[in-house]
C-alpha atoms as a PDB file:
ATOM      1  CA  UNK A   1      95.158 101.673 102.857  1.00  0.00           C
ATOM      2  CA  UNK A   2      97.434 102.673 105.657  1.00  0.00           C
ATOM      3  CA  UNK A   3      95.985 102.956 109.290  1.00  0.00           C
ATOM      4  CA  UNK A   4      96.596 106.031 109.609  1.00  0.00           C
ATOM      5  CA  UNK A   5      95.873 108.389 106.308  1.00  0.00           C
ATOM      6  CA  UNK A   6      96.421 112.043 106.140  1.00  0.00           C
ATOM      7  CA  UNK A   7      95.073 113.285 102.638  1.00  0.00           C
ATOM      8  CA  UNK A   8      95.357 116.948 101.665  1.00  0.00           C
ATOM      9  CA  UNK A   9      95.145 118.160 105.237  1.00  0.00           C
ATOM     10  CA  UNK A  10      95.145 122.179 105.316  1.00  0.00           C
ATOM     11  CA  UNK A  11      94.708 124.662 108.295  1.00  0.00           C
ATOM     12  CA  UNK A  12      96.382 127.912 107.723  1.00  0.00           C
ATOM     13  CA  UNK A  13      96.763 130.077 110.512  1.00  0.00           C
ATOM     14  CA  UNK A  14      98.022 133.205 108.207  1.00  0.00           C
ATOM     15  CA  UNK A  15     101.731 134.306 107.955  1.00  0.00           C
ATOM     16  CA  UNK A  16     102.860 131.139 106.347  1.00  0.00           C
ATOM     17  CA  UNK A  17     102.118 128.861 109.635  1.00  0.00           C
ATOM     18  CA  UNK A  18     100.123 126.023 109.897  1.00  0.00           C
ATOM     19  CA  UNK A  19      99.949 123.040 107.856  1.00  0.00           C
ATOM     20  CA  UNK A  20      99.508 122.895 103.654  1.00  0.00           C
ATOM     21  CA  UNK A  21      97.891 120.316 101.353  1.00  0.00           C
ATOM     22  CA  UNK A  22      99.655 117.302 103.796  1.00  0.00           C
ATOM     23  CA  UNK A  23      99.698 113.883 102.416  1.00  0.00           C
ATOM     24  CA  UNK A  24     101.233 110.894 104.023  1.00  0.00           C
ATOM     25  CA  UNK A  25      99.863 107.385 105.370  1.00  0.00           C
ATOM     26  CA  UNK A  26     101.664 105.205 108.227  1.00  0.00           C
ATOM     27  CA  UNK A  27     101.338 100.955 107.473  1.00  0.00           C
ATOM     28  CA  UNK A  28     100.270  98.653 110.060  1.00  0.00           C
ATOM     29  CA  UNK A  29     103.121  97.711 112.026  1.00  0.00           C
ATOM     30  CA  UNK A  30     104.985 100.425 111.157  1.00  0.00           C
ATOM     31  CA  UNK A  31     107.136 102.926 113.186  1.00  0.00           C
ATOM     32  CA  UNK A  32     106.968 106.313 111.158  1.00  0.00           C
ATOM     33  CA  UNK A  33     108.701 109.258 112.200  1.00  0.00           C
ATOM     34  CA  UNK A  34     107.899 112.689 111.676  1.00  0.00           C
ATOM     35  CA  UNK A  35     110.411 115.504 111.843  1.00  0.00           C
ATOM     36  CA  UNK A  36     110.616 119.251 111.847  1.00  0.00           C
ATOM     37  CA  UNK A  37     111.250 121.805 114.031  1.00  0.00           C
ATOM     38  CA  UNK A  38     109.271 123.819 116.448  1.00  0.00           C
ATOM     39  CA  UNK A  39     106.573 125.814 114.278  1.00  0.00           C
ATOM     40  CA  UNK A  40     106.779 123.649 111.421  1.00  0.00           C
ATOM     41  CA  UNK A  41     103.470 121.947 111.806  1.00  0.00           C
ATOM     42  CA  UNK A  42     104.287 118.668 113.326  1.00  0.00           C
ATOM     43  CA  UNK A  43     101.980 118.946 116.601  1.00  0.00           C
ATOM     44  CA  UNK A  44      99.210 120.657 114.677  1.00  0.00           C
ATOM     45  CA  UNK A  45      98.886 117.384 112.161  1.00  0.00           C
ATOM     46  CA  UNK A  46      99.035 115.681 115.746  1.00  0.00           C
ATOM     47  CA  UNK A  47      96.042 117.499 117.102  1.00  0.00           C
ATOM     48  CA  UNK A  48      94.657 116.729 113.819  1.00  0.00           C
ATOM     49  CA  UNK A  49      94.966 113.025 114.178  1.00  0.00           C
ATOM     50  CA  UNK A  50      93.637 113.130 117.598  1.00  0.00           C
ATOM     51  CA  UNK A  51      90.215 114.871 116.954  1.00  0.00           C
ATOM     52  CA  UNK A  52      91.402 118.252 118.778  1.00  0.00           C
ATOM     53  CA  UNK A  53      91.061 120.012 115.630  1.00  0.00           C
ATOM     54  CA  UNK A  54      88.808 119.845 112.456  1.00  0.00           C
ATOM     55  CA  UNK A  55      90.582 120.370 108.853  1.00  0.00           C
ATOM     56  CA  UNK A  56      90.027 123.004 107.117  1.00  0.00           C
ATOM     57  CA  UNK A  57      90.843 121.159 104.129  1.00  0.00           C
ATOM     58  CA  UNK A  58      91.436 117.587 103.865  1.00  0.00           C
ATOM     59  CA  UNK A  59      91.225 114.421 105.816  1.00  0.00           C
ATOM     60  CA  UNK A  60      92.704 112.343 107.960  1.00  0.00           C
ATOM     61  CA  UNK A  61      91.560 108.990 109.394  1.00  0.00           C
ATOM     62  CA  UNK A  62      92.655 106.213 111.808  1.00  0.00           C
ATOM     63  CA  UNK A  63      91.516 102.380 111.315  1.00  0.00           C
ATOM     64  CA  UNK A  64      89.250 103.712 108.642  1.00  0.00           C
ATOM     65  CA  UNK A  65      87.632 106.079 110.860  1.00  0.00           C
ATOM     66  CA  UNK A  66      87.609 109.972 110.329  1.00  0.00           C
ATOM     67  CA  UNK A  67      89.307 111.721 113.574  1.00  0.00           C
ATOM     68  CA  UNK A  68      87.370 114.688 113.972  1.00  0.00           C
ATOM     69  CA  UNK A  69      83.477 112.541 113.674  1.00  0.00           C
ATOM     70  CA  UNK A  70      84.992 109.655 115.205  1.00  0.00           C
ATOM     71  CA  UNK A  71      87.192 110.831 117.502  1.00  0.00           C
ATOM     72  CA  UNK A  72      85.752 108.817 120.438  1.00  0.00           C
ATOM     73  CA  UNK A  73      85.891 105.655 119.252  1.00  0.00           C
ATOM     74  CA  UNK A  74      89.229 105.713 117.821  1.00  0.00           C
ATOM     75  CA  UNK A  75      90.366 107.035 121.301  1.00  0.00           C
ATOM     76  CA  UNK A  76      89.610 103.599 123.062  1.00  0.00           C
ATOM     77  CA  UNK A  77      92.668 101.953 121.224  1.00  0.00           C
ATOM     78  CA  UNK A  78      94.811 104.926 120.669  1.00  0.00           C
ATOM     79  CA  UNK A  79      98.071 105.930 123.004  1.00  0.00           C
ATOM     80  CA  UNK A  80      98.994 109.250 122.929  1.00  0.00           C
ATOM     81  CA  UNK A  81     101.896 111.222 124.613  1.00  0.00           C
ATOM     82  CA  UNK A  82     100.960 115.324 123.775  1.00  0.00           C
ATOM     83  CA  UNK A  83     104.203 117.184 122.957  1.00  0.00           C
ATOM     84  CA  UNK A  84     103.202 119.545 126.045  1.00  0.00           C
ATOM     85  CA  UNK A  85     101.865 117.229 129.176  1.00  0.00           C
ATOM     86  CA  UNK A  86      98.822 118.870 131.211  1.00  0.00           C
ATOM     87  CA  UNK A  87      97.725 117.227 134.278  1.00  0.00           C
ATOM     88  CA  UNK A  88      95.250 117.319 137.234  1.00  0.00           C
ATOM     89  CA  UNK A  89      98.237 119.116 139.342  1.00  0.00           C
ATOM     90  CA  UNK A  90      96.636 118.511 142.768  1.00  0.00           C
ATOM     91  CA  UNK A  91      96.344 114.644 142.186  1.00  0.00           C
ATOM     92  CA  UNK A  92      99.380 112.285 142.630  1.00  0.00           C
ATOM     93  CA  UNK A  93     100.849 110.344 140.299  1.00  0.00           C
ATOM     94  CA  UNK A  94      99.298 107.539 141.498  1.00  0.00           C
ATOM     95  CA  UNK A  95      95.912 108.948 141.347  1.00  0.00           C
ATOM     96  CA  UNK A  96      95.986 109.876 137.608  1.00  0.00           C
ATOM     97  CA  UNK A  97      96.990 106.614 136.550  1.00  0.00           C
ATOM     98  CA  UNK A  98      94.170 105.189 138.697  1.00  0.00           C
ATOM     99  CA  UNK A  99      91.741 107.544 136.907  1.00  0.00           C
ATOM    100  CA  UNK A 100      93.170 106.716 133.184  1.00  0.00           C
ATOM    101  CA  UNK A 101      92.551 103.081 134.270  1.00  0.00           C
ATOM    102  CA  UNK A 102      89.330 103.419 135.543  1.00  0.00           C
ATOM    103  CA  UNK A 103      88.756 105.885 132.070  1.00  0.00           C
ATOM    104  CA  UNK A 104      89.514 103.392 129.732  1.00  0.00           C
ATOM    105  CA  UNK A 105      87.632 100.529 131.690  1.00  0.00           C
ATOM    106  CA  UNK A 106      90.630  98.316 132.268  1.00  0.00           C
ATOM    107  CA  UNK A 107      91.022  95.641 134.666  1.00  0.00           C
ATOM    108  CA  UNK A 108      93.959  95.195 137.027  1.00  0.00           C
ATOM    109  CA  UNK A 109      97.177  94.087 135.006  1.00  0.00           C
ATOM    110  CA  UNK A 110     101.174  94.001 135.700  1.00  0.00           C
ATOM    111  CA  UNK A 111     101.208  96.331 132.659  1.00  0.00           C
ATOM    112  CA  UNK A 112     101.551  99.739 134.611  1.00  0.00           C
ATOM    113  CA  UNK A 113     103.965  98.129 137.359  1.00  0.00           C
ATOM    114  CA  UNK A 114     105.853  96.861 134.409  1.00  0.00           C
ATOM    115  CA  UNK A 115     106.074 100.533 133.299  1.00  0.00           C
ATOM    116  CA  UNK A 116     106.725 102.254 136.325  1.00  0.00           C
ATOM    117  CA  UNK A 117     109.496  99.679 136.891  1.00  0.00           C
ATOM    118  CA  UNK A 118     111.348  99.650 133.683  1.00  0.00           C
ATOM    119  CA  UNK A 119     110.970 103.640 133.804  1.00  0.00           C
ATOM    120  CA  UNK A 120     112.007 103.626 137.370  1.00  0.00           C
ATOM    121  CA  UNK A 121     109.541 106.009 138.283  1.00  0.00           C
ATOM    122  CA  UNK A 122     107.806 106.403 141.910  1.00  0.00           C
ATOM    123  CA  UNK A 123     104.371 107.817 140.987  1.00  0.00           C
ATOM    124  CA  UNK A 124     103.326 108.468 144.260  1.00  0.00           C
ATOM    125  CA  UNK A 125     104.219 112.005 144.586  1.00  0.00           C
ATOM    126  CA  UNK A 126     101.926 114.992 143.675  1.00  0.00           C
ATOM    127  CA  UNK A 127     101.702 115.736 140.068  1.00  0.00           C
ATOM    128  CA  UNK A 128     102.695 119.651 140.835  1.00  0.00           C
ATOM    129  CA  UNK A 129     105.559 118.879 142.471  1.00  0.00           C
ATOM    130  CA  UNK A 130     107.483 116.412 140.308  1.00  0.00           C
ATOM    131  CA  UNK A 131     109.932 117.465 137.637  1.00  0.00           C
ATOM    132  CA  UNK A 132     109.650 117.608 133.385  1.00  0.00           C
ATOM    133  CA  UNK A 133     111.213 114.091 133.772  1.00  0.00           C
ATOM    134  CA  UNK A 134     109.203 112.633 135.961  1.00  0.00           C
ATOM    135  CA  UNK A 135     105.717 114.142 134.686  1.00  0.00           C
ATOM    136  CA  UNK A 136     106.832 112.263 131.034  1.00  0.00           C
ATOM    137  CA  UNK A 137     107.378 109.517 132.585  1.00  0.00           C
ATOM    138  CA  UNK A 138     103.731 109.654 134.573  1.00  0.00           C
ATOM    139  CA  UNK A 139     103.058 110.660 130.284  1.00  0.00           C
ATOM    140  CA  UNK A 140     104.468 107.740 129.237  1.00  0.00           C
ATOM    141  CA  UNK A 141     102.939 105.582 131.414  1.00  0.00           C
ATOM    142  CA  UNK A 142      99.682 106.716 130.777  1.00  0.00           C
ATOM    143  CA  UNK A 143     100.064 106.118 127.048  1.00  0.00           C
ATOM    144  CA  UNK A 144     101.162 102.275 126.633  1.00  0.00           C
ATOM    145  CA  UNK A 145      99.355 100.783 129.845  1.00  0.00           C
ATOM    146  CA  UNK A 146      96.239  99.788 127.873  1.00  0.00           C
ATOM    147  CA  UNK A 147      98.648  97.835 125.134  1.00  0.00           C
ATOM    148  CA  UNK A 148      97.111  99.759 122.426  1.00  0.00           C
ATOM    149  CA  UNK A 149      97.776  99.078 118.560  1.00  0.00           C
ATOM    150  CA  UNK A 150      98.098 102.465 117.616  1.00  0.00           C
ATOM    151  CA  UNK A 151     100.549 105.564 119.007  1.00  0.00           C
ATOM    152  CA  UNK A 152     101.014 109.292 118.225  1.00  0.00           C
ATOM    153  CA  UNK A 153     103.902 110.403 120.221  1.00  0.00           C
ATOM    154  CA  UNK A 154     104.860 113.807 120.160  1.00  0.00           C
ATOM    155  CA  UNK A 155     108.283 114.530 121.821  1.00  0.00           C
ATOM    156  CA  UNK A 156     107.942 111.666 123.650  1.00  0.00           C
ATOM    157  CA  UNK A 157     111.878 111.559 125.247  1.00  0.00           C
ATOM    158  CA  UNK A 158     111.198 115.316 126.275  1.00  0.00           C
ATOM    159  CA  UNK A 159     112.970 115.911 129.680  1.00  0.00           C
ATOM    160  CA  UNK A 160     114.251 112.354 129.954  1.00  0.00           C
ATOM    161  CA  UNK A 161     117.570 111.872 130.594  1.00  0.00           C
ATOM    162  CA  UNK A 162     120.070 109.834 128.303  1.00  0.00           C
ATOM    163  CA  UNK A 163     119.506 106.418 130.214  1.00  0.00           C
ATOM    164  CA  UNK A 164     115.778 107.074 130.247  1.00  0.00           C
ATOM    165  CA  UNK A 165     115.513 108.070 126.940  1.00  0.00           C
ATOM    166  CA  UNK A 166     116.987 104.807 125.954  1.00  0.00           C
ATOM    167  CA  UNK A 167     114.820 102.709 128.197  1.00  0.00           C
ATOM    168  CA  UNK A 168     111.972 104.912 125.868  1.00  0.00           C
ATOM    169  CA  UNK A 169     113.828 103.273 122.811  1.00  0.00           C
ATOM    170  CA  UNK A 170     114.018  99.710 124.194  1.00  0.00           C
ATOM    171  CA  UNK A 171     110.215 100.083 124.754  1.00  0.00           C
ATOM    172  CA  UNK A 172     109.720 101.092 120.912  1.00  0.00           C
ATOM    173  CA  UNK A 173     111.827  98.398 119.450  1.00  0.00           C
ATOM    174  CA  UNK A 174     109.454  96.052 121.883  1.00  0.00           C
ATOM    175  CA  UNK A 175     106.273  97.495 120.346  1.00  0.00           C
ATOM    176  CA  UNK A 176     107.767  97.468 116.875  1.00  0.00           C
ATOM    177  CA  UNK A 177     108.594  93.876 117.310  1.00  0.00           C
ATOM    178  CA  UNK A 178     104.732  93.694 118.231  1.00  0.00           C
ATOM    179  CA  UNK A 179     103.820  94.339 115.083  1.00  0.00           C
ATOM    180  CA  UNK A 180     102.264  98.361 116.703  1.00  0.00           C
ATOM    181  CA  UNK A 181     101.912 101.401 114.409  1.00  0.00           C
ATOM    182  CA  UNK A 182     103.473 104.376 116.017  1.00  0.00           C
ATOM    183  CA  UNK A 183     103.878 107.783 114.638  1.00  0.00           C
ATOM    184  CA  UNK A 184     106.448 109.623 116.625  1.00  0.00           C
ATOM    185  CA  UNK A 185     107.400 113.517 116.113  1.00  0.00           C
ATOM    186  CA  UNK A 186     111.110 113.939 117.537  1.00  0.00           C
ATOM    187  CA  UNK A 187     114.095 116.194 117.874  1.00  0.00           C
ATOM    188  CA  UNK A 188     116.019 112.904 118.801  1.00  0.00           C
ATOM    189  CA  UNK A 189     117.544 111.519 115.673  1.00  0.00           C
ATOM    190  CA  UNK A 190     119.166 108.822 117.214  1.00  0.00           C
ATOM    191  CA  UNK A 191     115.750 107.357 118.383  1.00  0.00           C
ATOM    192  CA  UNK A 192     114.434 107.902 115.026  1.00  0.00           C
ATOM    193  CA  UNK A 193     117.081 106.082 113.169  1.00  0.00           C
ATOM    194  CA  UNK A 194     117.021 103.625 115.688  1.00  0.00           C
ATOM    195  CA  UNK A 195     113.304 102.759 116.091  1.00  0.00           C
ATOM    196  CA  UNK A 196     112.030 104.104 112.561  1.00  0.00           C
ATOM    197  CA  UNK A 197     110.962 102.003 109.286  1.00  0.00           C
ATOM    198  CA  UNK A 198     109.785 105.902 107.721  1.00  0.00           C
ATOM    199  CA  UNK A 199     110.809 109.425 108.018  1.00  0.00           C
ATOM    200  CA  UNK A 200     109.293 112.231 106.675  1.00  0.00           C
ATOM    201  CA  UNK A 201     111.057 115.839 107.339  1.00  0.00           C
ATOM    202  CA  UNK A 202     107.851 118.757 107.511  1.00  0.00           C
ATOM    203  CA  UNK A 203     109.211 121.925 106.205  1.00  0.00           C
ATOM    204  CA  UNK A 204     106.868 125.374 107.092  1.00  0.00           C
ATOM    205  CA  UNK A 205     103.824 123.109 107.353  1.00  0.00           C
ATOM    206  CA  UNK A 206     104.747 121.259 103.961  1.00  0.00           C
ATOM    207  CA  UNK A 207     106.127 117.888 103.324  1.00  0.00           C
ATOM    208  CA  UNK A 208     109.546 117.950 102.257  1.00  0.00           C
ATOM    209  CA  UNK A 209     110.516 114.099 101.642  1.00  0.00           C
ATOM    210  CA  UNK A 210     109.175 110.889 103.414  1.00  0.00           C
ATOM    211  CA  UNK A 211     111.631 107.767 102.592  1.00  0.00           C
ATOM    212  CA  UNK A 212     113.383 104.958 104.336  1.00  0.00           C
ATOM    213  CA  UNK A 213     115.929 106.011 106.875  1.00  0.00           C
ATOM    214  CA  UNK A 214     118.184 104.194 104.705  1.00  0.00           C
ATOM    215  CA  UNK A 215     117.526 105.649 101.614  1.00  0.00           C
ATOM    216  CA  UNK A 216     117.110 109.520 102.987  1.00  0.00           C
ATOM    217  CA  UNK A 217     120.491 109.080 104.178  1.00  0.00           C
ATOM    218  CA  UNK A 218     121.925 107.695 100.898  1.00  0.00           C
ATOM    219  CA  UNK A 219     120.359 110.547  98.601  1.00  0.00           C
ATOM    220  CA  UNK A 220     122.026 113.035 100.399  1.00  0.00           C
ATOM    221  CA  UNK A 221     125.920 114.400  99.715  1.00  0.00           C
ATOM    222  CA  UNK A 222     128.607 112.776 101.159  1.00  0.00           C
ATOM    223  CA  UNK A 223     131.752 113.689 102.913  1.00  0.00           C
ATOM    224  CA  UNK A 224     135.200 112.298 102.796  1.00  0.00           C
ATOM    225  CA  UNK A 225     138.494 112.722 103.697  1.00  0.00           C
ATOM    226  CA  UNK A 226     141.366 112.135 102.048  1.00  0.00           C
ATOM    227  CA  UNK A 227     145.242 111.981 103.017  1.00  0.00           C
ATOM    228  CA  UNK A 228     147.992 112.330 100.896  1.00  0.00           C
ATOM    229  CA  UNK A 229     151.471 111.105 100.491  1.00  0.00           C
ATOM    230  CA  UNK A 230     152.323 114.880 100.139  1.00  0.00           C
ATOM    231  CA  UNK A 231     151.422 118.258 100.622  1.00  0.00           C
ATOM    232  CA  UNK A 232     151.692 119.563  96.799  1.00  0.00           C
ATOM    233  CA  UNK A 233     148.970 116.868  95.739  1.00  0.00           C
ATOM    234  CA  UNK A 234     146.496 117.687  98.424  1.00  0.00           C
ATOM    235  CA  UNK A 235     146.939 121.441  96.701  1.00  0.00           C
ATOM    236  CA  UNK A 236     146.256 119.738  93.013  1.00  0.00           C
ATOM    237  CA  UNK A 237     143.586 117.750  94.413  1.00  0.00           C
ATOM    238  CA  UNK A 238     141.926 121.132  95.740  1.00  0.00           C
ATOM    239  CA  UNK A 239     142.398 122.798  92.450  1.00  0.00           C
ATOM    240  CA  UNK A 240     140.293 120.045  91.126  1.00  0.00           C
ATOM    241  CA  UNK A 241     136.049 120.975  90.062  1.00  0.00           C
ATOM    242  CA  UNK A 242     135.293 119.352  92.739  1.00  0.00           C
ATOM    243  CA  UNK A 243     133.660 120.465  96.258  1.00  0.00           C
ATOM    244  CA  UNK A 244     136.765 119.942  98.215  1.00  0.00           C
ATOM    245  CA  UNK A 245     138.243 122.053 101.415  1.00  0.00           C
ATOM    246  CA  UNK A 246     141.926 121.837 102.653  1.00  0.00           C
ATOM    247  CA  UNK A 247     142.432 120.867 106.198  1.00  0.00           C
ATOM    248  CA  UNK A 248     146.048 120.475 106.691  1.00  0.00           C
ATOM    249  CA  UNK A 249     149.016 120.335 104.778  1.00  0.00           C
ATOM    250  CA  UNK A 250     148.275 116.626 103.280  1.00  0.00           C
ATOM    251  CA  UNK A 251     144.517 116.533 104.074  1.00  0.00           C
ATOM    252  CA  UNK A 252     141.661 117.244 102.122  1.00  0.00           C
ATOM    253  CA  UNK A 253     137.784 117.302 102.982  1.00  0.00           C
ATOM    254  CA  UNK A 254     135.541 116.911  99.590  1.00  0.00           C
ATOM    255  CA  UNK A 255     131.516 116.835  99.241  1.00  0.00           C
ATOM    256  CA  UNK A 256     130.317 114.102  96.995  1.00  0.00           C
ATOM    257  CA  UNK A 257     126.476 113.939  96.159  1.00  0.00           C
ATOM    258  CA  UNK A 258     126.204 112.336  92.805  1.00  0.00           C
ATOM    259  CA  UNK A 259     129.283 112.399  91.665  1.00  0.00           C
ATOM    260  CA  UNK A 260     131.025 109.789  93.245  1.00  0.00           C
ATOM    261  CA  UNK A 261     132.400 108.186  89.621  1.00  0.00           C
ATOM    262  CA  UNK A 262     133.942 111.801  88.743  1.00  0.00           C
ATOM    263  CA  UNK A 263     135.850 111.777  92.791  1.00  0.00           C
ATOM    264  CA  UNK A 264     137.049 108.688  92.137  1.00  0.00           C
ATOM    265  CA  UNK A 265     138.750 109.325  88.624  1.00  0.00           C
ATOM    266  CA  UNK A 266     140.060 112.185  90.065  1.00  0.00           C
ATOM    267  CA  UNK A 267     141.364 110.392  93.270  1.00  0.00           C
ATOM    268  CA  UNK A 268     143.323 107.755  90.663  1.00  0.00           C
ATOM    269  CA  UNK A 269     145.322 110.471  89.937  1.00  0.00           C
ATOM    270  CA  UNK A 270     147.339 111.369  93.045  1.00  0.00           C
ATOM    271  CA  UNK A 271     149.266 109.501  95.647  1.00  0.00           C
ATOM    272  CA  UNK A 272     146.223 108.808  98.372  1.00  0.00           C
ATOM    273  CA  UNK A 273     147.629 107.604 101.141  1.00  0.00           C
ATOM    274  CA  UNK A 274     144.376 107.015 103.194  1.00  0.00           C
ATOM    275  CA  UNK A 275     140.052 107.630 102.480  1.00  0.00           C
ATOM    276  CA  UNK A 276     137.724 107.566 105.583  1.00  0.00           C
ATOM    277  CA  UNK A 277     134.124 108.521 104.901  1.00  0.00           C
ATOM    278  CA  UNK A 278     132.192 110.797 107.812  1.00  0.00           C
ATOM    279  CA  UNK A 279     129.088 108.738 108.443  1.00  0.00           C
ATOM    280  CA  UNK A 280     125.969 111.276 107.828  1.00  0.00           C
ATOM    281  CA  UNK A 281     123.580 111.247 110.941  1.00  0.00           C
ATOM    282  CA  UNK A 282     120.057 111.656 110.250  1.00  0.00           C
ATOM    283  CA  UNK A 283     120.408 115.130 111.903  1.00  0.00           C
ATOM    284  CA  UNK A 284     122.369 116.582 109.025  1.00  0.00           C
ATOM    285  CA  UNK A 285     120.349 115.359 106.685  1.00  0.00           C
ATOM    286  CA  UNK A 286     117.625 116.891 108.275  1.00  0.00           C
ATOM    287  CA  UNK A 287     119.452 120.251 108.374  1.00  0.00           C
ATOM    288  CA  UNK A 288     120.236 120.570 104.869  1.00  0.00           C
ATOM    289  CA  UNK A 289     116.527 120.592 104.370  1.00  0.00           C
ATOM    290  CA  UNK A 290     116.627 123.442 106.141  1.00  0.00           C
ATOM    291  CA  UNK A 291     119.765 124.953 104.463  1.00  0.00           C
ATOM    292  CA  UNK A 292     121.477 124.532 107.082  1.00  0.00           C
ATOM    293  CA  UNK A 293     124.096 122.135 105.408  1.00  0.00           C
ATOM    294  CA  UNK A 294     125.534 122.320 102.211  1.00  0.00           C
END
């Protein structure tokens, strides 16, 4: 049993939105990643998980516990980062992660000046007046300061520059290494192939695949390039039944999926003077879920 178990979770909002007979479970100690884009159900599930909204259908469960009757409790271990931040705008930074600490009954620690350190972040400042950035960072903050076991991140890099965003990833690995279970929805691929044991890719509020990085990336199609010695074999060689395109004169792009035995015959056949293979980011595989790649 996973620690966190989703099991047939419905809530249809009419004109196809919302989220459909959803199944998935996250290990302990694992980092799970949960793609999609915006209006494909991702935060709802999230609100789900956090007790904000009661299935219409279905389950879901943390530590055993059912998240909408025992929301509470699961709270007390639980870090969250909400994919849109609301705070108390008239108190300072300061003064919110005062009140989260005094919320969740925790006794002085390094842990926060750890956080505000490694995030570079001056919390002092009134909430209103800070920027995207800094309010996730105040977010962020909030959400790992009481070491928790558990995470549900939604969008957590959201406004954070590129060296920020990979302080964010540092912090993950750290976790990871810590043997946490995090569930993070993201629009950053490189996090999520960086950080992530699991994907899974929610299409219009349905699953659409959940697999290893690793092996996502190694069902999909595959594309090389291919130079030849001249320009009348890169012609042949486009001729061929395969998915090819020609670039220049004596190079050739082709799609390979599962047909890699039947390129390679076909490559034995002409004067190839050099093969270089485009490595497929976890964005494009993503995409062609969405038909966006071919």
């Amino acid at each position: 049993m996973g620690i966190i178990e989703i099991k047939n979770l419905t809530r249809d909002y009419g004109n196809g939105r919302g989220v459909f007979d959803l199944s998935f479970s996250v290990e302990k100690g694992e980092v799970f990643g949960f793609l999609g884009p915006n209006g494909a159900g991702k935060t709802s599930t999230i609100r789900h998980l956090m007790g904000f909204l009661q299935p219409e259908k279905g389950s879901c469960a943390i530590n055993g516990l059912d998240c909408w009757h025992d929301s509470a409790a699961i709270q007390k271990n639980l870090g969250y980062i909400p994919g849109e931040i609301n705070f108390f705008e008239d108190m300072s930074g300061t003064d919110f992660l005062r009140f989260t600490e005094k919320y969740r009954g925790l006794k002085k620690s390094d842990r926060i000046k750890e956080l505000l350190d490694r995030f570079e972040l001056d919390a002092r400042g009134k909430l209103k007046k800070m920027s995207k950035g800094m309010k996730q960072k105040v977010g962020i903050v909030a959400a790992f300061m009481h070491d928790p076991e558990v995470l549900i991140l939604d969008e957590p890099t959201s406004g954070l520059d590129p060296l920020m965003q990979n302080r964010f990833i540092e912090l993950i690995l750290e976790e990871k290494a810590k043997g946490k279970t995090i569930l993070m929805s993201s629009h950053m691929f490189e996090e999520v192939e960086r950080t992530c044991h699991r994907v899974s890719i929610i299409k219009d509020g349905r699953l659409a695949a959940v697999d290893s990085v690793e092996t996502l990336k190694a069902a999909q199609v595959k594309k090389y390039i291919v130079t030849f010695a001249n320009a009348k074999a890169a012609e042949e060689f486009c001729a061929e039944n395969l998915t090819t395109e020609l670039l220049t004169h004596h190079r050739a792009a082709v799609t390979v999926q599962h047909n890699i035995r039947e390129f390679i015959a076909v490559l034995n056949r002409y004067p190839v003077v050099n093969l270089s293979a485009s490595s497929q980011s976890l964005e494009e595989i993503f995409m062609q879920y969405y038909g966006g790649v071919q």
